[in-house]
C-alpha atoms as a PDB file:
ATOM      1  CA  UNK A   1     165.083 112.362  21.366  1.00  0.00           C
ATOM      2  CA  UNK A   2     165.238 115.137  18.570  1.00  0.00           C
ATOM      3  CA  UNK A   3     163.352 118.328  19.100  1.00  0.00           C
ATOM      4  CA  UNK A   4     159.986 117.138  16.284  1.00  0.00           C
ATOM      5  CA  UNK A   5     159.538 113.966  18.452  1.00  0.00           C
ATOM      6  CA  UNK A   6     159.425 116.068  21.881  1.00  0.00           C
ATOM      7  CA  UNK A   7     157.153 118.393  20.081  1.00  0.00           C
ATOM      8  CA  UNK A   8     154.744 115.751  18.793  1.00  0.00           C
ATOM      9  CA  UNK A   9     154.963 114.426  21.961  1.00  0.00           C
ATOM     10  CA  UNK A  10     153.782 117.362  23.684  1.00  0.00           C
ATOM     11  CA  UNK A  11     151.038 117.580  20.749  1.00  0.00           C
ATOM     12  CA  UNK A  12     149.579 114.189  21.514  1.00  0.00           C
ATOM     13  CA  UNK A  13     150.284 114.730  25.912  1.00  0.00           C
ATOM     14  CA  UNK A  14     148.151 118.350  25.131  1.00  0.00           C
ATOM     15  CA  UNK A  15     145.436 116.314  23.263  1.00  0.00           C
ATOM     16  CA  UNK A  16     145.045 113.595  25.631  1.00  0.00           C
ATOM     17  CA  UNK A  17     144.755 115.911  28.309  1.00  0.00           C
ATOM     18  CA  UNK A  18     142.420 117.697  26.469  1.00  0.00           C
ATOM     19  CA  UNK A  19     139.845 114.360  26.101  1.00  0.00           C
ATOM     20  CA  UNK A  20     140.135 113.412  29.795  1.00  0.00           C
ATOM     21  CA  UNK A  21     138.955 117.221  30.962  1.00  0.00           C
ATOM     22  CA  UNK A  22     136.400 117.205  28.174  1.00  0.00           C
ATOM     23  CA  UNK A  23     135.453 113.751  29.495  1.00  0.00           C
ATOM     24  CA  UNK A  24     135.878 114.687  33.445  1.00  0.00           C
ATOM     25  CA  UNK A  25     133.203 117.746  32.513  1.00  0.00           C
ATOM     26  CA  UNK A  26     130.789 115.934  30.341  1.00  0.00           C
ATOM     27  CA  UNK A  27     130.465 113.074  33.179  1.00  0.00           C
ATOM     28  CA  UNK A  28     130.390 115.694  35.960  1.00  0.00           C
ATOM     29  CA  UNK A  29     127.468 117.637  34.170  1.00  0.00           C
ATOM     30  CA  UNK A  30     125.591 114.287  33.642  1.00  0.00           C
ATOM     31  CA  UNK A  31     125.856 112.580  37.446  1.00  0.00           C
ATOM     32  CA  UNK A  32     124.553 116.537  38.474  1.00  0.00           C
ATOM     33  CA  UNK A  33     121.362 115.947  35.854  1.00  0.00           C
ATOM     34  CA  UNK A  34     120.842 112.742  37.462  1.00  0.00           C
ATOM     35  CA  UNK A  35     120.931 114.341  40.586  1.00  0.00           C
ATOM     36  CA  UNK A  36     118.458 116.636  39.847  1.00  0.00           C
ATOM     37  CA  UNK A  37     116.390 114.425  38.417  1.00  0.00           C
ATOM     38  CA  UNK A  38     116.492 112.432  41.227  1.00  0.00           C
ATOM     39  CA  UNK A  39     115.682 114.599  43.793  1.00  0.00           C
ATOM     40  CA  UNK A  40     112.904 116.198  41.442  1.00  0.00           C
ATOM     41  CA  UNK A  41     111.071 112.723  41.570  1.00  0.00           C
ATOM     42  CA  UNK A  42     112.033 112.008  45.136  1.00  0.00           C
ATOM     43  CA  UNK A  43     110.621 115.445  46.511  1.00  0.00           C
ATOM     44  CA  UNK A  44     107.698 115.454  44.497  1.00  0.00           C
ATOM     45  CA  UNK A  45     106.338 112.098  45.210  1.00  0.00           C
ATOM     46  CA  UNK A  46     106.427 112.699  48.630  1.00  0.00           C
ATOM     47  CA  UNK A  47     104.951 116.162  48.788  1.00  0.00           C
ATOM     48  CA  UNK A  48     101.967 114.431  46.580  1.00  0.00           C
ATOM     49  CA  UNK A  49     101.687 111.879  49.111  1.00  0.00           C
ATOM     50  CA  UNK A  50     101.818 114.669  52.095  1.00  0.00           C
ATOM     51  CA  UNK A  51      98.769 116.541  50.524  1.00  0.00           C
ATOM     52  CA  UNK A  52      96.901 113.234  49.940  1.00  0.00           C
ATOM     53  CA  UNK A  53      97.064 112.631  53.753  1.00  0.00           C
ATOM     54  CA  UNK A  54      96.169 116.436  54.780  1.00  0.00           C
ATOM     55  CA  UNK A  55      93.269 115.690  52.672  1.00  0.00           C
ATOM     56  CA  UNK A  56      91.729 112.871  52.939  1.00  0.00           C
ATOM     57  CA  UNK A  57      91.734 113.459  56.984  1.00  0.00           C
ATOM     58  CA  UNK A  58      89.237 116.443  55.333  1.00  0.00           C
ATOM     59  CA  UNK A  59      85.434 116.417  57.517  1.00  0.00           C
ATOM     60  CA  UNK A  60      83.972 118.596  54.680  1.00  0.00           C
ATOM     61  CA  UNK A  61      85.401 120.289  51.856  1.00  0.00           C
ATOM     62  CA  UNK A  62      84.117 123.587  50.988  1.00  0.00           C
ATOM     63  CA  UNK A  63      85.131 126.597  47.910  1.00  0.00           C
ATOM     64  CA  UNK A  64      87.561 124.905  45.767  1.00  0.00           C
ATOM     65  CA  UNK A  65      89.635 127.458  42.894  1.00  0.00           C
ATOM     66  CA  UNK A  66      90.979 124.720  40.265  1.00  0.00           C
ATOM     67  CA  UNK A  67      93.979 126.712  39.085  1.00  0.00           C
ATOM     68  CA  UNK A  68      96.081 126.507  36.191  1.00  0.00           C
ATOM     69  CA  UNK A  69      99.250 124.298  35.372  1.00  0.00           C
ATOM     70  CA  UNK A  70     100.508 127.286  33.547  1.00  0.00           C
ATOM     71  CA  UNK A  71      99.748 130.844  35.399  1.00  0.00           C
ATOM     72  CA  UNK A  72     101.314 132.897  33.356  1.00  0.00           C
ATOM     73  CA  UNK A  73      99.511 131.748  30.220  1.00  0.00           C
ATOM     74  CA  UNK A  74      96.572 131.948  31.978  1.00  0.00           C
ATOM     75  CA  UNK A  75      93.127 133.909  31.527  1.00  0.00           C
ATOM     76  CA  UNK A  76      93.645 137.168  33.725  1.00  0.00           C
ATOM     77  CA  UNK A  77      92.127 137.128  37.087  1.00  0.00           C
ATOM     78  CA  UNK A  78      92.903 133.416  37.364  1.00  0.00           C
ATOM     79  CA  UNK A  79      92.918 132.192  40.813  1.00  0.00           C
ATOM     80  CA  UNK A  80      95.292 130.255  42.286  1.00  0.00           C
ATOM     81  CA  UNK A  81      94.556 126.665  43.236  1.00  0.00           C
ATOM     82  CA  UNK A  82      93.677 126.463  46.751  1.00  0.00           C
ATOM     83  CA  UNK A  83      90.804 124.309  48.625  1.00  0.00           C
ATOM     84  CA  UNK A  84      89.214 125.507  51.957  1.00  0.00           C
ATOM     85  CA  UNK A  85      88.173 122.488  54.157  1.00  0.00           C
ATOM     86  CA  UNK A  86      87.289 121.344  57.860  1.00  0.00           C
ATOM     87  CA  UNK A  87      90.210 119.300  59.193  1.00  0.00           C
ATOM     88  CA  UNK A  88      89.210 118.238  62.263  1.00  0.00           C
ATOM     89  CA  UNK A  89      86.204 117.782  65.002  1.00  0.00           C
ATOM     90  CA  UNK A  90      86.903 118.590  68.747  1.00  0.00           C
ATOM     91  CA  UNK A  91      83.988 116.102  68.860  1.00  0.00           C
ATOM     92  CA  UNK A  92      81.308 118.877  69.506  1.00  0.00           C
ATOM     93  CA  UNK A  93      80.411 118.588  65.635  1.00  0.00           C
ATOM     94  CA  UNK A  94      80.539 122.240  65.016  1.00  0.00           C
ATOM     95  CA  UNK A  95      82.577 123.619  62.329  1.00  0.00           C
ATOM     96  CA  UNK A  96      84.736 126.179  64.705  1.00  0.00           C
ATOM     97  CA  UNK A  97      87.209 128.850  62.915  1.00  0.00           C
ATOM     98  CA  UNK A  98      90.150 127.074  64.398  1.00  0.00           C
ATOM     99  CA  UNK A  99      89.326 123.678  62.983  1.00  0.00           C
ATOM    100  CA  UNK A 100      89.719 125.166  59.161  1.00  0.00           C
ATOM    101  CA  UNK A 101      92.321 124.850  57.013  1.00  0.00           C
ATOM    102  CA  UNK A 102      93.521 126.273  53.667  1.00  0.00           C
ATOM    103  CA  UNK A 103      95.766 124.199  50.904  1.00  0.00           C
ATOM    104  CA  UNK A 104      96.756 127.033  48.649  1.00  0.00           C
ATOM    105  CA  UNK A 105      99.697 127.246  45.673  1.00  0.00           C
ATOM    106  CA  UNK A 106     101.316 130.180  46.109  1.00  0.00           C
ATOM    107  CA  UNK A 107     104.674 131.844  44.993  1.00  0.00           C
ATOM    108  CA  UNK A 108     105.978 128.472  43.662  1.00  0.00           C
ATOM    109  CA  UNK A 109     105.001 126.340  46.683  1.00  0.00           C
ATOM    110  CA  UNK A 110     101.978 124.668  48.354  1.00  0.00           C
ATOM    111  CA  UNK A 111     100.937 126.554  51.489  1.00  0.00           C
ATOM    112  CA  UNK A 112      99.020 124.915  54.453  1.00  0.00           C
ATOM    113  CA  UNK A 113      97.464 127.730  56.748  1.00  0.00           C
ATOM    114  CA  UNK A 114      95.518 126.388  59.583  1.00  0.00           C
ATOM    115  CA  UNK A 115      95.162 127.819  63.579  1.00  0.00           C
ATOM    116  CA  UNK A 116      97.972 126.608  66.276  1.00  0.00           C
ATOM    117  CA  UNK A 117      95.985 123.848  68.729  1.00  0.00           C
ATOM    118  CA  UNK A 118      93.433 125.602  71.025  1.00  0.00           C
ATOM    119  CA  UNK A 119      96.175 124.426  73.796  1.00  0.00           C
ATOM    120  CA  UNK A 120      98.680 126.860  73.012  1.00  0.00           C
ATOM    121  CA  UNK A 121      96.275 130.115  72.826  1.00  0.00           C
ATOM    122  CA  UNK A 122      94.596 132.288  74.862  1.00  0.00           C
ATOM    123  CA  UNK A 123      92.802 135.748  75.160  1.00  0.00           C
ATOM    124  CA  UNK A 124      91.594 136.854  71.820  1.00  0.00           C
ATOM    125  CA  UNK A 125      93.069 134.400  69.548  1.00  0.00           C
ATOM    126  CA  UNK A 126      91.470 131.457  71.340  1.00  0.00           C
ATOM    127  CA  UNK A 127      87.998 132.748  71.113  1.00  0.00           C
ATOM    128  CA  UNK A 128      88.607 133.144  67.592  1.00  0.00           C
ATOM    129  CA  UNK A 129      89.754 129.734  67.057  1.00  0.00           C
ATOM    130  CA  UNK A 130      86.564 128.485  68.908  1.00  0.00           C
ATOM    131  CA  UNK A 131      84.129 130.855  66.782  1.00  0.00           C
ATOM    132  CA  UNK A 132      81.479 128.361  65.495  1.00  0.00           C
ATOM    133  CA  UNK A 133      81.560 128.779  61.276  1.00  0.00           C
ATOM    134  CA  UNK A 134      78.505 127.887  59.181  1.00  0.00           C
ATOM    135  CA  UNK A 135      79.077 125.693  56.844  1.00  0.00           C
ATOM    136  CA  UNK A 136      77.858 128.007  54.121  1.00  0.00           C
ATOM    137  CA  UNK A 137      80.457 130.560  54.514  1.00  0.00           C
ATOM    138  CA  UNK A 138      82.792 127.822  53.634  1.00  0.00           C
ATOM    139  CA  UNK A 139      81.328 128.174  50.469  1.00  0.00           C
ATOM    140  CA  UNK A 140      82.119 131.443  48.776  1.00  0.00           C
ATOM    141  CA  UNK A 141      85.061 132.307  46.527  1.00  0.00           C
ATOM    142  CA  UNK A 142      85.415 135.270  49.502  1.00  0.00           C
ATOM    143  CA  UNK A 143      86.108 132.573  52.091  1.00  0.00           C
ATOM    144  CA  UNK A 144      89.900 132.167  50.990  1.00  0.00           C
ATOM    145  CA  UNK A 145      90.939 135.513  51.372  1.00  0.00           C
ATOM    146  CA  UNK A 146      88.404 135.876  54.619  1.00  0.00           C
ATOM    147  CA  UNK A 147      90.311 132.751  56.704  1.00  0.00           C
ATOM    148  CA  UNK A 148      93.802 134.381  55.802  1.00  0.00           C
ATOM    149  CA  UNK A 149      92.647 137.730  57.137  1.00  0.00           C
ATOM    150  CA  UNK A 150      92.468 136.185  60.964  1.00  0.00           C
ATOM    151  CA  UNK A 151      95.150 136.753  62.695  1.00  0.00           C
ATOM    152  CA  UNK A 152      95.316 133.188  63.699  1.00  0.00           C
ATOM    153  CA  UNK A 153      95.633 131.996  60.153  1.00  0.00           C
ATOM    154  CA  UNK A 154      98.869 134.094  59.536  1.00  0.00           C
ATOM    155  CA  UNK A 155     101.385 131.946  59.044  1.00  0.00           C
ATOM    156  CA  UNK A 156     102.104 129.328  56.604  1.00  0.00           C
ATOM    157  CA  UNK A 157     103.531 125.787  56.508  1.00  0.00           C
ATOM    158  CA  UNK A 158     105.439 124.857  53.228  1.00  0.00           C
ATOM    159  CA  UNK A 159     103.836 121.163  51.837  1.00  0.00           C
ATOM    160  CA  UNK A 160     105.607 121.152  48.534  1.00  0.00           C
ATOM    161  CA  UNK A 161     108.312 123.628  46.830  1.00  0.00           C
ATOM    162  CA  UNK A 162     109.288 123.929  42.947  1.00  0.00           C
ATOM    163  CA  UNK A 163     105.624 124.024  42.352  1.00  0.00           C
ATOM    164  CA  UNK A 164     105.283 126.305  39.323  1.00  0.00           C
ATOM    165  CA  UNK A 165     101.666 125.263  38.600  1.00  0.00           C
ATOM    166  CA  UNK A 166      98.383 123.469  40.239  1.00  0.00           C
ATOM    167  CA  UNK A 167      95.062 122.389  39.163  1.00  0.00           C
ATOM    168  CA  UNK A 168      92.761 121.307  42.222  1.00  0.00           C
ATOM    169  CA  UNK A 169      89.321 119.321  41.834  1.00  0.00           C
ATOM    170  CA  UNK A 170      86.871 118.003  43.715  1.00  0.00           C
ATOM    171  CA  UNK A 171      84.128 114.999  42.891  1.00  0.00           C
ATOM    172  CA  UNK A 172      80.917 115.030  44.763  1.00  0.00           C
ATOM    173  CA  UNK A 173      80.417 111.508  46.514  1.00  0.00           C
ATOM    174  CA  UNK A 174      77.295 109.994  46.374  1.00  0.00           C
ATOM    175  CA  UNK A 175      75.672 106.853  48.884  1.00  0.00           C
ATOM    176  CA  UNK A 176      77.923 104.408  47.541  1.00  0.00           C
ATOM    177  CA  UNK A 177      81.220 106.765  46.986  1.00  0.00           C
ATOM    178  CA  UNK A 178      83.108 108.968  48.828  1.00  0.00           C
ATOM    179  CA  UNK A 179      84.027 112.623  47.991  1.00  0.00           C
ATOM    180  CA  UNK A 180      87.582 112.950  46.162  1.00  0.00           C
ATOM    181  CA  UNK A 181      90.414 115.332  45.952  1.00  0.00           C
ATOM    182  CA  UNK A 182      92.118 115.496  42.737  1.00  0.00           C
ATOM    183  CA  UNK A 183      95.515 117.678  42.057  1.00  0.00           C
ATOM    184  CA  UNK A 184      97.859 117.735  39.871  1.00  0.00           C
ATOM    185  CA  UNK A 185     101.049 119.813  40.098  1.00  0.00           C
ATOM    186  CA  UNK A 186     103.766 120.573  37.833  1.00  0.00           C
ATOM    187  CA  UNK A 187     107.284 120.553  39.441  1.00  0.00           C
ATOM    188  CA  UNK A 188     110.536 122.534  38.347  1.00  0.00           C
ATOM    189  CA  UNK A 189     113.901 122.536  39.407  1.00  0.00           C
ATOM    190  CA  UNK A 190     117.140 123.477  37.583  1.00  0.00           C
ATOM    191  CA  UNK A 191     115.857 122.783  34.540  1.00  0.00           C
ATOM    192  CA  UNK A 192     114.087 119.683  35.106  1.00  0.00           C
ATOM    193  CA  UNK A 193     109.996 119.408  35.346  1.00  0.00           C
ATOM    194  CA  UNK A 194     108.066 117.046  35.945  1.00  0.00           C
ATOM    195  CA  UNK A 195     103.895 117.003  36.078  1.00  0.00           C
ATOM    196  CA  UNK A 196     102.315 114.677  39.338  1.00  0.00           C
ATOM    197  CA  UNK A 197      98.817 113.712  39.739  1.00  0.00           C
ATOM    198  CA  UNK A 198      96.734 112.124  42.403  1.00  0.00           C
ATOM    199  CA  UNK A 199      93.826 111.484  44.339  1.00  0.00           C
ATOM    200  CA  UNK A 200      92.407 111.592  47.968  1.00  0.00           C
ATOM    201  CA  UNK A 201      89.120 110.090  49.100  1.00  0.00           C
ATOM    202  CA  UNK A 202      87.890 111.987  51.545  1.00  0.00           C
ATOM    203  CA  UNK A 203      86.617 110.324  55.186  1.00  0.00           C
ATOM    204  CA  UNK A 204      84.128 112.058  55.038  1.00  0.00           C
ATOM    205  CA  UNK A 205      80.560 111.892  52.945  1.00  0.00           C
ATOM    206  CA  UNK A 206      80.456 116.320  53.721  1.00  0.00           C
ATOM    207  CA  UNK A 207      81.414 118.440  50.398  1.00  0.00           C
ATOM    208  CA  UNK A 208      80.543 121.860  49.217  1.00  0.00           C
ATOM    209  CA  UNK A 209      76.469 121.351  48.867  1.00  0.00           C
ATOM    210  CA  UNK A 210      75.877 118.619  51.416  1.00  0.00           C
END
């Protein structure tokens, strides 16, 4: 073999190698889109489907703050989305402070706040969570940041992350309809989004004016 042939056939051995780690990095950066993608859709649908069942277990829904699907474009003093509601009935059909519960986008995620079970709490924080609530004060655009100031209402459970906006509605029922929850939320991870809506009919005939 004369030295131009083992020089061209380094040439074409550099160019060949070349391809296959152009090719190795164009498939490797397309399976990790996919995976993205996947897990985008995966995690989304099934944080839409865990608010829908928070929800629609809902006695009465009270102040509801719609949101916006794009916060930082939005008109200042925009509130976050978040809906105050009664989840539950210890069967004495009083609203109680402990039976409340808060859906709330905050900080890129949907937050549930709600009181531990009357089981686990004593002293103080148990007579709190038994504190009977008119339904009126369920009402106010004060009664968000109110039910986070109790201590019992201080921690958070996350329902859905990657949420980087959320529009929440709710539709009056009427004698042949049920209330409904509608919310959509936009989703964004690693450069994928994706926008999600659904609904939630509530059990429950009770909503904000009932």
């Amino acid at each position: 073999m004369t030295l131009v042939e083992l020089i061209m056939g380094l040439a074409i051995t550099t160019m060949v190698v070349g391809a296959l780690a152009g090719f190795s990095v164009a498939v490797s950066s397309a399976w990790k889109q996919q995976e993205t993608s996947t897990a985008l859709q995966m995690g989304s649908s099934q944080a839409m489907a865990r608010i829908q069942q928070i929800v629609r277990e809902a006695k009465f829904v009270g102040y509801v703050s719609q949101g916006s699907l794009d916060p930082s474009n939005a008109p200042p003093l925009t509130a976050s989305a978040a809906l105050i509601f009664w989840k539950s009935d210890d069967g004495d059909g009083l609203i109680q402070l402990g039976e409340l519960a808060l859906l709330e986008h905050d900080s890129g995620e949907i937050k549930l706040y709600e009181a531990p079970a009357t089981n686990v709490l004593a002293g103080a924080q148990l007579l709190l969570a038994i504190l009977p609530i008119p339904s009126i004060d369920l009402l106010g655009i004060n009664s968000i940041t109110d039910l986070k100031s109790w201590a019992i209402f201080q921690d958070a459970k996350t329902i859905a992350a990657h949420v980087t906006g959320a529009e929440f509605a709710v539709a009056p029922g009427n004698a042949s309809e049920r209330p409904t929850f509608k919310f959509t939320l936009k989703f964004d991870r690693d450069g994928e989004s994706t926008l999600r809506t659904a609904t939630a009919s509530l059990r429950s005939s009770l909503t904000a004016g009932n």
